[in-house]
PDB file of N, CA and C in Angstrom:
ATOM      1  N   UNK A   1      99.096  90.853 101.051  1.00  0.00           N
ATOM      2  CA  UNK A   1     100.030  89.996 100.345  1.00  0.00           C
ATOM      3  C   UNK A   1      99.405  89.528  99.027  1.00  0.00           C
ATOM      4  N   UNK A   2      97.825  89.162  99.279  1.00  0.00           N
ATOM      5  CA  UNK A   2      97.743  88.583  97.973  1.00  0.00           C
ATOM      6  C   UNK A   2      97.333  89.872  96.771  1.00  0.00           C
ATOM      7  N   UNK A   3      97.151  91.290  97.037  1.00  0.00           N
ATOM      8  CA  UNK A   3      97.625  92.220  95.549  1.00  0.00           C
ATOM      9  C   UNK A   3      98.784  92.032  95.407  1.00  0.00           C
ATOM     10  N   UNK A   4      99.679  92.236  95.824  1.00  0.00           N
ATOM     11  CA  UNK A   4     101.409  92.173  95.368  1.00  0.00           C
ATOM     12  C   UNK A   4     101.527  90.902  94.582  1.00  0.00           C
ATOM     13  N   UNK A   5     101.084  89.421  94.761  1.00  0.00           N
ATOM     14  CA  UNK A   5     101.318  88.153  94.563  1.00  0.00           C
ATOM     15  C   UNK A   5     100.480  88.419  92.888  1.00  0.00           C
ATOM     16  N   UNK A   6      99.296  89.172  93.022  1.00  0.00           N
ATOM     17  CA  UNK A   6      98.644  89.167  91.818  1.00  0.00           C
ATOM     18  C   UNK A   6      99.454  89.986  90.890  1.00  0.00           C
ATOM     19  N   UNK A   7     100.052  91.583  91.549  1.00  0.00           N
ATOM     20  CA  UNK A   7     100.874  91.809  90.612  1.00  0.00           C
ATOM     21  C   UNK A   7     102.247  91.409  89.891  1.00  0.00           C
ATOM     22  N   UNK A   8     102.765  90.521  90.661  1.00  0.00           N
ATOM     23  CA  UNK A   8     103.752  89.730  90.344  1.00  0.00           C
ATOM     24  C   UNK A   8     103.584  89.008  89.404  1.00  0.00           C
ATOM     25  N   UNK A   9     102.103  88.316  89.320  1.00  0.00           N
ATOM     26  CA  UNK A   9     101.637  87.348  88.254  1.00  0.00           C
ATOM     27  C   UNK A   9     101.589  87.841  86.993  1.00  0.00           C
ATOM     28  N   UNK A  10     101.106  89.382  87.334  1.00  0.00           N
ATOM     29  CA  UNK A  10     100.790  89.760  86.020  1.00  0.00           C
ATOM     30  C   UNK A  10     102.177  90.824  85.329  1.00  0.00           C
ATOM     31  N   UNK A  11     102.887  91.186  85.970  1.00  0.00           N
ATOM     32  CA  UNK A  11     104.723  91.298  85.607  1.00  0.00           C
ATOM     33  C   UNK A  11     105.492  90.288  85.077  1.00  0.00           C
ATOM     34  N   UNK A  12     104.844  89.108  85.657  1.00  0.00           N
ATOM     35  CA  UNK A  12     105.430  88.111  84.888  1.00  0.00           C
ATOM     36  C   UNK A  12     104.847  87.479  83.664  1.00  0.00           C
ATOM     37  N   UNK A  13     103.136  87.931  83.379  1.00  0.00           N
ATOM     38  CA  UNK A  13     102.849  87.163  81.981  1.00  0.00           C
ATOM     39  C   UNK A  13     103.101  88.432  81.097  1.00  0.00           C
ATOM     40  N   UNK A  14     103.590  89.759  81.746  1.00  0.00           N
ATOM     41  CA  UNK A  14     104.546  90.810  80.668  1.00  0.00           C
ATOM     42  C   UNK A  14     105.452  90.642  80.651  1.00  0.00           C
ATOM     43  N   UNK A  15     106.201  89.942  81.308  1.00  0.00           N
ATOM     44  CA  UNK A  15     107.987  89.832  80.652  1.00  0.00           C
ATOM     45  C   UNK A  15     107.992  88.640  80.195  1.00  0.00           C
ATOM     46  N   UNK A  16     107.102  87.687  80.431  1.00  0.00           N
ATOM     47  CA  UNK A  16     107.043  86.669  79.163  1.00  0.00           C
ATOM     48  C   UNK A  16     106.533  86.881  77.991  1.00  0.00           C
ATOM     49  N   UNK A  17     106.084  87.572  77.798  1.00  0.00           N
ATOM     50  CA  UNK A  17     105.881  87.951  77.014  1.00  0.00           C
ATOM     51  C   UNK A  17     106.767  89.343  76.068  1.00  0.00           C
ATOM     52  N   UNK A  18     107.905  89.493  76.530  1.00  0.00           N
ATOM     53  CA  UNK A  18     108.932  90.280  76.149  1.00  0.00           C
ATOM     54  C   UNK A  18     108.365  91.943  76.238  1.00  0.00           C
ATOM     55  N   UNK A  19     107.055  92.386  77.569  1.00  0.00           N
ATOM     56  CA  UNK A  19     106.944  93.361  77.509  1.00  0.00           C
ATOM     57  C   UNK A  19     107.853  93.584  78.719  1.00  0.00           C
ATOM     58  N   UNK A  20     108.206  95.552  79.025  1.00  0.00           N
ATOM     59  CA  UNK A  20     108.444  96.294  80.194  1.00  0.00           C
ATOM     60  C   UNK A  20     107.309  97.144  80.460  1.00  0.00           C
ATOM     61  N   UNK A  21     106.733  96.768  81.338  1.00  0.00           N
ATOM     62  CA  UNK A  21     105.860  98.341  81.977  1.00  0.00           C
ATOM     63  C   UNK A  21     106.151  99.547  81.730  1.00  0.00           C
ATOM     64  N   UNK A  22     107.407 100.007  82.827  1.00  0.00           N
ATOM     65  CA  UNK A  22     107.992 101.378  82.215  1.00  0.00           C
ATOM     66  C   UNK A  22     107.706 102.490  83.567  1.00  0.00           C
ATOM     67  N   UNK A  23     106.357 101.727  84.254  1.00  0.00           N
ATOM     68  CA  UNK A  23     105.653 102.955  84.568  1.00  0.00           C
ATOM     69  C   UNK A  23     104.587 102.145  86.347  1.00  0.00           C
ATOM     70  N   UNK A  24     105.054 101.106  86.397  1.00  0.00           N
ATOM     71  CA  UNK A  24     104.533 100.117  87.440  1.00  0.00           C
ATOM     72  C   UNK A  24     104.527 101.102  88.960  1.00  0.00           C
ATOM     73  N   UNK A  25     102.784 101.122  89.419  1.00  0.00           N
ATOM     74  CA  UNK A  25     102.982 102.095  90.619  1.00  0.00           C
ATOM     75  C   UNK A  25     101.255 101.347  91.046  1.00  0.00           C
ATOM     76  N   UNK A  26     101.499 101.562  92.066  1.00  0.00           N
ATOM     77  CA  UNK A  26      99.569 101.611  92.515  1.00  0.00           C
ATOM     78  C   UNK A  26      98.779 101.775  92.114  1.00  0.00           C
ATOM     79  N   UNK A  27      99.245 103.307  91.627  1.00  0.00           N
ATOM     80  CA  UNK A  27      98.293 103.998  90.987  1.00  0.00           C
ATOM     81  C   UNK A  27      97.775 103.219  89.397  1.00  0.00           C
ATOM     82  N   UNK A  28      98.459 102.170  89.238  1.00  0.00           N
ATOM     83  CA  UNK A  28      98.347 101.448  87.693  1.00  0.00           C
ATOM     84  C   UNK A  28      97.957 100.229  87.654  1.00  0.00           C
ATOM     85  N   UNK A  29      96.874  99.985  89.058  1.00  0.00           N
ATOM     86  CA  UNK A  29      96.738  99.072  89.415  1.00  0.00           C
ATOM     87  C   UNK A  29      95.125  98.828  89.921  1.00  0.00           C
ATOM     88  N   UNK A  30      94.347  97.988  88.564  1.00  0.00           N
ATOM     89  CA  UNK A  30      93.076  98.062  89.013  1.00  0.00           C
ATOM     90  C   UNK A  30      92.389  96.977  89.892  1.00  0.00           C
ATOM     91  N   UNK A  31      91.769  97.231  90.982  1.00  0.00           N
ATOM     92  CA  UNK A  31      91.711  96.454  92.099  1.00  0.00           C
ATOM     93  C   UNK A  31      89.832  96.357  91.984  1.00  0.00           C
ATOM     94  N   UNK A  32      89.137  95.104  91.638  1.00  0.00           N
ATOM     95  CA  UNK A  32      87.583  94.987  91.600  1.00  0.00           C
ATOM     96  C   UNK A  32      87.216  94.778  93.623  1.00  0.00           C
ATOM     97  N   UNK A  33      86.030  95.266  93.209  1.00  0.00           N
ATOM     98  CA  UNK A  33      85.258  95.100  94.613  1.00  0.00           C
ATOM     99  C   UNK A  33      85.871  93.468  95.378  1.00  0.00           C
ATOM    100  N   UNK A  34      86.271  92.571  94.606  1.00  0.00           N
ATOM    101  CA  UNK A  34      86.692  91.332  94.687  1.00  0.00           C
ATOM    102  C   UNK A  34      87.782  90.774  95.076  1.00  0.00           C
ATOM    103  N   UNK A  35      88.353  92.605  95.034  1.00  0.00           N
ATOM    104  CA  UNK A  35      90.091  92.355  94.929  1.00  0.00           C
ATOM    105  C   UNK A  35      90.877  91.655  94.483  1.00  0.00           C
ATOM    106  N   UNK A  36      90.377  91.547  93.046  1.00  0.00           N
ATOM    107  CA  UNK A  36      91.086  90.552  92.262  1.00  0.00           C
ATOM    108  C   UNK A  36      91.884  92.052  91.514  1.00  0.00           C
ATOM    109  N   UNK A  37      93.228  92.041  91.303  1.00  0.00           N
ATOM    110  CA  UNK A  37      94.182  92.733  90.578  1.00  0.00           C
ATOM    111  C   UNK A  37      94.448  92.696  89.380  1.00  0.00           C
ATOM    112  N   UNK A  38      94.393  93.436  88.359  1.00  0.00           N
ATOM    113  CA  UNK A  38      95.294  93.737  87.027  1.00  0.00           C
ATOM    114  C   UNK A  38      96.062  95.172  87.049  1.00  0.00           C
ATOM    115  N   UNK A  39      97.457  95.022  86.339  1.00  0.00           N
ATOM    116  CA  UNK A  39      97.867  95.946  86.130  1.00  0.00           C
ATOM    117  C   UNK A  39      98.199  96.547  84.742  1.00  0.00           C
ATOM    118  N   UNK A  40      97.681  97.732  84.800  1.00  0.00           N
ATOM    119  CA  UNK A  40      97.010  98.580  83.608  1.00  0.00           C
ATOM    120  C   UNK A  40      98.491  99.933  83.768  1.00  0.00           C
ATOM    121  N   UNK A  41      98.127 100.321  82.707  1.00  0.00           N
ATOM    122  CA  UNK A  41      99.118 101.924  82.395  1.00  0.00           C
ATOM    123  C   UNK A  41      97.708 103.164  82.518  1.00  0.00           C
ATOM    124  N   UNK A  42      97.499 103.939  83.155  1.00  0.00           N
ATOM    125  CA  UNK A  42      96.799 104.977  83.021  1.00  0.00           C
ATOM    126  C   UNK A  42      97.327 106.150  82.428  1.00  0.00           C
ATOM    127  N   UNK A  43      97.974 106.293  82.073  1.00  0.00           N
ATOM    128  CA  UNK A  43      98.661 107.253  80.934  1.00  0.00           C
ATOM    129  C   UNK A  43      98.086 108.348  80.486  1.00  0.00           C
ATOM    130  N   UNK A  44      96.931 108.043  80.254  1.00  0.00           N
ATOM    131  CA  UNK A  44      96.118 109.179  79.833  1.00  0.00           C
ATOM    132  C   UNK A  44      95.575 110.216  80.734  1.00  0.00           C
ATOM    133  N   UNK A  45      95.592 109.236  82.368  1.00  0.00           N
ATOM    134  CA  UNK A  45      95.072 109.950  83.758  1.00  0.00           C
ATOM    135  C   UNK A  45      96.123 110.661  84.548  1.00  0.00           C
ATOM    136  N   UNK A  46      96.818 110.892  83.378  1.00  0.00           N
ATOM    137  CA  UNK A  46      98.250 111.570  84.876  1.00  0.00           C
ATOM    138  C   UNK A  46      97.926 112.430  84.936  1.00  0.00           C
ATOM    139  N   UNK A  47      97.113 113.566  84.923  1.00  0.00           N
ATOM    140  CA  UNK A  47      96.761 114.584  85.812  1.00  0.00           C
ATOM    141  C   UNK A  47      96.331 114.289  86.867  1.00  0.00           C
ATOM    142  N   UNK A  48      95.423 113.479  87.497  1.00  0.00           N
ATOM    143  CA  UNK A  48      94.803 113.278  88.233  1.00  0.00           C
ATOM    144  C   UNK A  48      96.244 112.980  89.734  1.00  0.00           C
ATOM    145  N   UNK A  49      97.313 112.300  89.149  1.00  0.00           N
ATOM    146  CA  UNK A  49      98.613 112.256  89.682  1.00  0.00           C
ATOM    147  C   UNK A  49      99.661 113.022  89.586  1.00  0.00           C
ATOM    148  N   UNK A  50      99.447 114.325  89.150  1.00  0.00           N
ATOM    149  CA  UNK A  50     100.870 115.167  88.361  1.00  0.00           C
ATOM    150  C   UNK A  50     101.527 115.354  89.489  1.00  0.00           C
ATOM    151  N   UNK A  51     101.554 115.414  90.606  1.00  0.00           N
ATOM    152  CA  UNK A  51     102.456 115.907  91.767  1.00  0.00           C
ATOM    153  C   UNK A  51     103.228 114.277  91.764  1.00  0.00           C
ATOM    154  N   UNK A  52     103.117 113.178  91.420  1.00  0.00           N
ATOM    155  CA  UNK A  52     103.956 112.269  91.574  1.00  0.00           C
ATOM    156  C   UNK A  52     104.710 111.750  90.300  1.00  0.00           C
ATOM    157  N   UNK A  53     104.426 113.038  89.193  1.00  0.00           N
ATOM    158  CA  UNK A  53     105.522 112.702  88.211  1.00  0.00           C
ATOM    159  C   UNK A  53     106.453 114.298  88.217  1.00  0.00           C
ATOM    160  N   UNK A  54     107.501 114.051  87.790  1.00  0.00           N
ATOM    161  CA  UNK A  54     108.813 114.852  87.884  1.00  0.00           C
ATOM    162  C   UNK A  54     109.388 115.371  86.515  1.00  0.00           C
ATOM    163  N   UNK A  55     109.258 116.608  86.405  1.00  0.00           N
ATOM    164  CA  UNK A  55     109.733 117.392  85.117  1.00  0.00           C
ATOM    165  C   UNK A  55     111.651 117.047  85.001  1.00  0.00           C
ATOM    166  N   UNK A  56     112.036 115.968  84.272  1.00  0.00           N
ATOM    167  CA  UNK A  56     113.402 115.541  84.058  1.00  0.00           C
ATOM    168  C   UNK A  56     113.570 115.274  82.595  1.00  0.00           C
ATOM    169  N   UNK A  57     114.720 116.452  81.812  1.00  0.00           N
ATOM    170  CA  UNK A  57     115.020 115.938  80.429  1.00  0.00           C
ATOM    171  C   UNK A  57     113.600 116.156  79.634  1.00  0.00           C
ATOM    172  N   UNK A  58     112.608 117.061  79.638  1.00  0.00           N
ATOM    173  CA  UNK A  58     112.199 116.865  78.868  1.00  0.00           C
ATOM    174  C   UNK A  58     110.955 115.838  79.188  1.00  0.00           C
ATOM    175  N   UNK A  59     110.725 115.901  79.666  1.00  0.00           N
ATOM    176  CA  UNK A  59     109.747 114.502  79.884  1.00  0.00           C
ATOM    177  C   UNK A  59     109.152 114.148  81.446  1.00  0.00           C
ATOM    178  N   UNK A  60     108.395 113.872  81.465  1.00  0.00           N
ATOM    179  CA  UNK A  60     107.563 113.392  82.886  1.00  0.00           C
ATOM    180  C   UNK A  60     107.637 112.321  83.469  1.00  0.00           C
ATOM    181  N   UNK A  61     108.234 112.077  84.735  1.00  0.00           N
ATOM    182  CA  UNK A  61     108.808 110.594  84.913  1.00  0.00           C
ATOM    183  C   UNK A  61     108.366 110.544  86.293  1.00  0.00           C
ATOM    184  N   UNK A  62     108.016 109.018  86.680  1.00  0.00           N
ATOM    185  CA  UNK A  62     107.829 108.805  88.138  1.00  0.00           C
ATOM    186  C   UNK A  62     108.990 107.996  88.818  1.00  0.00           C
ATOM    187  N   UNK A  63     109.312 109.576  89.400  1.00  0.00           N
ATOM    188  CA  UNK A  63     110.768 109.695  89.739  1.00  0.00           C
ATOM    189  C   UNK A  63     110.905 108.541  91.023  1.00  0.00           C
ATOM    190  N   UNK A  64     110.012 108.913  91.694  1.00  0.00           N
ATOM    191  CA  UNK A  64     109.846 107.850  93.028  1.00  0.00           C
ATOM    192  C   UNK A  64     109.754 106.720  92.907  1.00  0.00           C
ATOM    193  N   UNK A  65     109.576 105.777  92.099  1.00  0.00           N
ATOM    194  CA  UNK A  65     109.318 104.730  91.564  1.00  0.00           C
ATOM    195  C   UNK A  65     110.618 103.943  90.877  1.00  0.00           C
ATOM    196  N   UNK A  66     111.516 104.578  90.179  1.00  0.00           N
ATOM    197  CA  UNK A  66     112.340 104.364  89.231  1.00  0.00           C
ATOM    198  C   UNK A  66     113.563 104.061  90.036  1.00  0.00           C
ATOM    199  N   UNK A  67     114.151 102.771  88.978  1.00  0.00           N
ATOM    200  CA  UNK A  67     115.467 102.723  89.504  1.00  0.00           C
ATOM    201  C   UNK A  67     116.843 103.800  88.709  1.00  0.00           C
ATOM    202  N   UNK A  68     117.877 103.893  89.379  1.00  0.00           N
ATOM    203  CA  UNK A  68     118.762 104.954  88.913  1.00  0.00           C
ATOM    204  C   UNK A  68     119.483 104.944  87.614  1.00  0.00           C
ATOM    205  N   UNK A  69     119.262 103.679  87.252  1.00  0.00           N
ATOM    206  CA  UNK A  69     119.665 103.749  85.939  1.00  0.00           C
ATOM    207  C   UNK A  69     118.525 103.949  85.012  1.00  0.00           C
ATOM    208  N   UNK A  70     117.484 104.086  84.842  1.00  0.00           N
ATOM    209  CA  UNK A  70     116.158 104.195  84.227  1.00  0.00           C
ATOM    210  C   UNK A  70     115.988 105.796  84.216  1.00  0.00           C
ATOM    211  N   UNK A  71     116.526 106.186  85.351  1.00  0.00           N
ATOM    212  CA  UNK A  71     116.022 107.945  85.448  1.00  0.00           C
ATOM    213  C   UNK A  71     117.405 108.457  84.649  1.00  0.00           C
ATOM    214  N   UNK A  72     118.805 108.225  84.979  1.00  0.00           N
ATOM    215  CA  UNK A  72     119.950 109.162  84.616  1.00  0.00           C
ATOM    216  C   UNK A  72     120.529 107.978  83.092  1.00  0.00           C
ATOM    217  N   UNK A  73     120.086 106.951  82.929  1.00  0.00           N
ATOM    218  CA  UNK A  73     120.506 106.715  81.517  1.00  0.00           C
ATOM    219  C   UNK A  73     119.515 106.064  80.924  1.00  0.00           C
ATOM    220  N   UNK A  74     118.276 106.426  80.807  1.00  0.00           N
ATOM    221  CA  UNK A  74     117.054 106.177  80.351  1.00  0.00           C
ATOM    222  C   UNK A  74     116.986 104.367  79.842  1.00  0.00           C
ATOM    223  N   UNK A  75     117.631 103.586  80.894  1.00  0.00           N
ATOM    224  CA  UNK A  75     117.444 102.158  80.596  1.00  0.00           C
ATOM    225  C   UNK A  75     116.319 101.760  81.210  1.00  0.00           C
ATOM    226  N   UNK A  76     115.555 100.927  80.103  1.00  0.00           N
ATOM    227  CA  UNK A  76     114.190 100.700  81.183  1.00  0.00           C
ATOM    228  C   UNK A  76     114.352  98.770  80.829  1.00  0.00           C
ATOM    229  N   UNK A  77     113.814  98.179  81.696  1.00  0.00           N
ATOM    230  CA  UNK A  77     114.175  96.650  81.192  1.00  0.00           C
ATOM    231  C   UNK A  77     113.158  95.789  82.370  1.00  0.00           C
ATOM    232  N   UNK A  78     112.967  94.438  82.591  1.00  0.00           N
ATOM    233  CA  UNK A  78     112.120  93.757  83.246  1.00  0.00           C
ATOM    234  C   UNK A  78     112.957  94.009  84.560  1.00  0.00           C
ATOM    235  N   UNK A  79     114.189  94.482  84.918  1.00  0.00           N
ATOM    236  CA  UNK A  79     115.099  94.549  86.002  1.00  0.00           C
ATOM    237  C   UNK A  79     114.655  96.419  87.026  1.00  0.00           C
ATOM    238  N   UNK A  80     114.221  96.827  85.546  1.00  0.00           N
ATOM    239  CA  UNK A  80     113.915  98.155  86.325  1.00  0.00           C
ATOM    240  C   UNK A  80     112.309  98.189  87.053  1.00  0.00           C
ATOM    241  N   UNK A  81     111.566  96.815  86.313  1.00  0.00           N
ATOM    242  CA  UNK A  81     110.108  96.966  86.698  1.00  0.00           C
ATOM    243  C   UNK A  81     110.633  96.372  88.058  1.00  0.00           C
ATOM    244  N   UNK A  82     111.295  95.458  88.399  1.00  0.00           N
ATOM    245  CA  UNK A  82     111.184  94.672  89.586  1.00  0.00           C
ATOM    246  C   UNK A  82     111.430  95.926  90.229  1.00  0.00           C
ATOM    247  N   UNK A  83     112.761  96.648  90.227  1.00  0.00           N
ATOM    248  CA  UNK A  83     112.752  97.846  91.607  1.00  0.00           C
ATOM    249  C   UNK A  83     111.433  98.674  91.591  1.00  0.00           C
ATOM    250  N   UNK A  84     110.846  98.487  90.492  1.00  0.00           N
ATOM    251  CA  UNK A  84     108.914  99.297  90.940  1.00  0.00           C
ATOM    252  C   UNK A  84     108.417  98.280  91.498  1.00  0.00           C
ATOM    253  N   UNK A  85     108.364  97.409  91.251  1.00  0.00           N
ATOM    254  CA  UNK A  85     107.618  96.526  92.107  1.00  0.00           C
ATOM    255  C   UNK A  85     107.517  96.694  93.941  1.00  0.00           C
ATOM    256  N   UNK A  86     109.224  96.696  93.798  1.00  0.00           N
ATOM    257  CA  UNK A  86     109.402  96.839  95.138  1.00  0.00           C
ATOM    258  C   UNK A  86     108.984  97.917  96.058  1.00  0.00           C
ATOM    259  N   UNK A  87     109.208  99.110  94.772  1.00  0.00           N
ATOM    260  CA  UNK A  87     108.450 100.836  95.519  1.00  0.00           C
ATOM    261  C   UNK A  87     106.949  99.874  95.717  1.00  0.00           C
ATOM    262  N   UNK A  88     106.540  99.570  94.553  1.00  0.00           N
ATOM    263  CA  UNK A  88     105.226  98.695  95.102  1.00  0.00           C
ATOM    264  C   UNK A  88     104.207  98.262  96.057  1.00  0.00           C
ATOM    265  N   UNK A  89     105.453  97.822  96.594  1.00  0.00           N
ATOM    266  CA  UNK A  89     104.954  96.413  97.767  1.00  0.00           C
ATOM    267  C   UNK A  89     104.772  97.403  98.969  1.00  0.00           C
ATOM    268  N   UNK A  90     106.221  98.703  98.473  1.00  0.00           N
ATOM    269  CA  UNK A  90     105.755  99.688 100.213  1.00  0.00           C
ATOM    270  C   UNK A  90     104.825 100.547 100.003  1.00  0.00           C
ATOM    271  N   UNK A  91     104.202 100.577  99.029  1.00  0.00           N
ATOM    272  CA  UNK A  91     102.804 101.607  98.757  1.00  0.00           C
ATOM    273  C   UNK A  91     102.006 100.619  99.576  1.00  0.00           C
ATOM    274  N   UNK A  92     101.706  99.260  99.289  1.00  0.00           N
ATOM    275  CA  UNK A  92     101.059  98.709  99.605  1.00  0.00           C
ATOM    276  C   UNK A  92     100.904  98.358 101.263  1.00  0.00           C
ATOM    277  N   UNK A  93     102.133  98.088 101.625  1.00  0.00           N
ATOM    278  CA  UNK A  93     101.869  97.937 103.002  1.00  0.00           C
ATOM    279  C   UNK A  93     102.230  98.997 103.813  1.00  0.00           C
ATOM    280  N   UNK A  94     102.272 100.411 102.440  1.00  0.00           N
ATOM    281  CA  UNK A  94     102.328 101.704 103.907  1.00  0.00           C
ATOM    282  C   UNK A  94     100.890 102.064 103.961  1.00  0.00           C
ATOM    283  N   UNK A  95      99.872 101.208 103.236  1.00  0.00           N
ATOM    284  CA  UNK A  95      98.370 101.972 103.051  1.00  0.00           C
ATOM    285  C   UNK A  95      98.258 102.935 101.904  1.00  0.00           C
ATOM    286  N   UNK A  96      99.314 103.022 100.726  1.00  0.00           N
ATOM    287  CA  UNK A  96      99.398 104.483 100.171  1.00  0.00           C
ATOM    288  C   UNK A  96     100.520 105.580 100.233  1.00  0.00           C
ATOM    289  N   UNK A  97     101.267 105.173 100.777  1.00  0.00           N
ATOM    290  CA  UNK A  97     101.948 106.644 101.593  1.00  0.00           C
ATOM    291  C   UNK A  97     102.775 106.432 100.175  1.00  0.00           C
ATOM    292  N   UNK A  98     103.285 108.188  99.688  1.00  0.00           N
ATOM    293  CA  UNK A  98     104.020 107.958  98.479  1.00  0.00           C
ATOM    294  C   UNK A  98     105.517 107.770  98.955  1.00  0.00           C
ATOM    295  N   UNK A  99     106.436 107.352  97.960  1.00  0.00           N
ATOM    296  CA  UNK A  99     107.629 106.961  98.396  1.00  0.00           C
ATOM    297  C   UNK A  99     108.396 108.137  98.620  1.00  0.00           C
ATOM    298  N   UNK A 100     109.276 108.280  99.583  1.00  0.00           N
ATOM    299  CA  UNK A 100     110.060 109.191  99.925  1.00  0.00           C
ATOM    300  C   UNK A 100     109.853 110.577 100.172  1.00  0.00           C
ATOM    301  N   UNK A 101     108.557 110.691 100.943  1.00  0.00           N
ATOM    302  CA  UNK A 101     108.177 111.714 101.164  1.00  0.00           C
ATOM    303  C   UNK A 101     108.413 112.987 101.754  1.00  0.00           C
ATOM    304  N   UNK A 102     110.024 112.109 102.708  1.00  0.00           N
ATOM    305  CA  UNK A 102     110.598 113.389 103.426  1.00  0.00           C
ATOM    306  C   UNK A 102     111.852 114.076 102.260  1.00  0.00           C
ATOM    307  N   UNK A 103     111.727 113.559 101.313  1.00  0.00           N
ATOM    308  CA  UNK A 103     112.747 113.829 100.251  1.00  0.00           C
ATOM    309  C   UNK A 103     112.053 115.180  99.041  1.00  0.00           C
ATOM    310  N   UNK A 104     112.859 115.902  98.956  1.00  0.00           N
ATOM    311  CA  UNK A 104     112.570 116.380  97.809  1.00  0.00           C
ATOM    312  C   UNK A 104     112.817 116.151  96.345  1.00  0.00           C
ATOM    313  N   UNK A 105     112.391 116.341  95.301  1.00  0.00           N
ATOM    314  CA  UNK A 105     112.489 115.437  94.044  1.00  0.00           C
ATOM    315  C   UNK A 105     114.052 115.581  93.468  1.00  0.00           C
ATOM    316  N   UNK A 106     114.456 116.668  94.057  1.00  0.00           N
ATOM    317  CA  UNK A 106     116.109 116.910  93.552  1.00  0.00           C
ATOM    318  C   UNK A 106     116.996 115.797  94.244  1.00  0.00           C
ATOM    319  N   UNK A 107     116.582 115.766  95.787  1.00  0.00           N
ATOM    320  CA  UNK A 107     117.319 114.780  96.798  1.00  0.00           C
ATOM    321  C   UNK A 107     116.879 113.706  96.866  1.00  0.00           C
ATOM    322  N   UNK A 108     116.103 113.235  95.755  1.00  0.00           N
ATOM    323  CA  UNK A 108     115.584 111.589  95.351  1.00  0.00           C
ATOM    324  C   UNK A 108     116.983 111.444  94.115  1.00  0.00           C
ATOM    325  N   UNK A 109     117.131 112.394  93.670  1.00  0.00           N
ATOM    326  CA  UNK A 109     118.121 112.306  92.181  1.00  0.00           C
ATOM    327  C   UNK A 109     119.315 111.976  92.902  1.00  0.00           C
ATOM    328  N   UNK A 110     119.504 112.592  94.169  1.00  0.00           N
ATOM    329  CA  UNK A 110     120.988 112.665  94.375  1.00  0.00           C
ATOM    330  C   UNK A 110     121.583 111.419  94.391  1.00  0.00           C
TER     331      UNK A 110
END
């Protein structure tokens, strides 16, 4: 409970700050021996993740993560980070497990 509570904290001193993530996942989430939380963009490390981003339009998206208006009308807003958040919280208390795993990336779109 208390990573999720930390990332919440820090979602919220970005949308007070009039930022959107865009891109909010575990994987963007640096955790010290202390387990004290910040959340970071690794952007530069998506190889290391390419099986959990999705060739759509042109562009590489973490399809599993995203809410449906963010993937099919490219709106991204502090409303779309909260539904990552929420993929979030079940990374977190599945141990990891990626979202929708019995799904294929077409039948995540549907």
């Amino acid at each position: 409970v208390s990573v999720c509570t930390q990332v919440a904290l820090g979602m919220e001193h970005l949308s007070n700050g009039r930022f959107v993530h865009r891109d909010l996942a575990a994987r963007n989430c640096l955790v010290s021996a202390q387990r004290q939380v910040k959340v970071s963009s690794l952007s530069l490390s998506k190889d290391v993740y390419n099986s959990e981003y999705y060739h759509f339009r042109q562009a590489w998206i973490p399809l599993r993560w995203m809410p449906p208006e963010a993937v099919l009308e490219d709106e991204f807003s502090t409303k779309s980070d909260v539904w990552s958040f929420g993929v979030l919280m079940w990374e977190v208390f599945t141990h990891g497990e990626m979202p929708y795993t019995s799904l294929a990336d077409d039948e995540v779109l549907a």
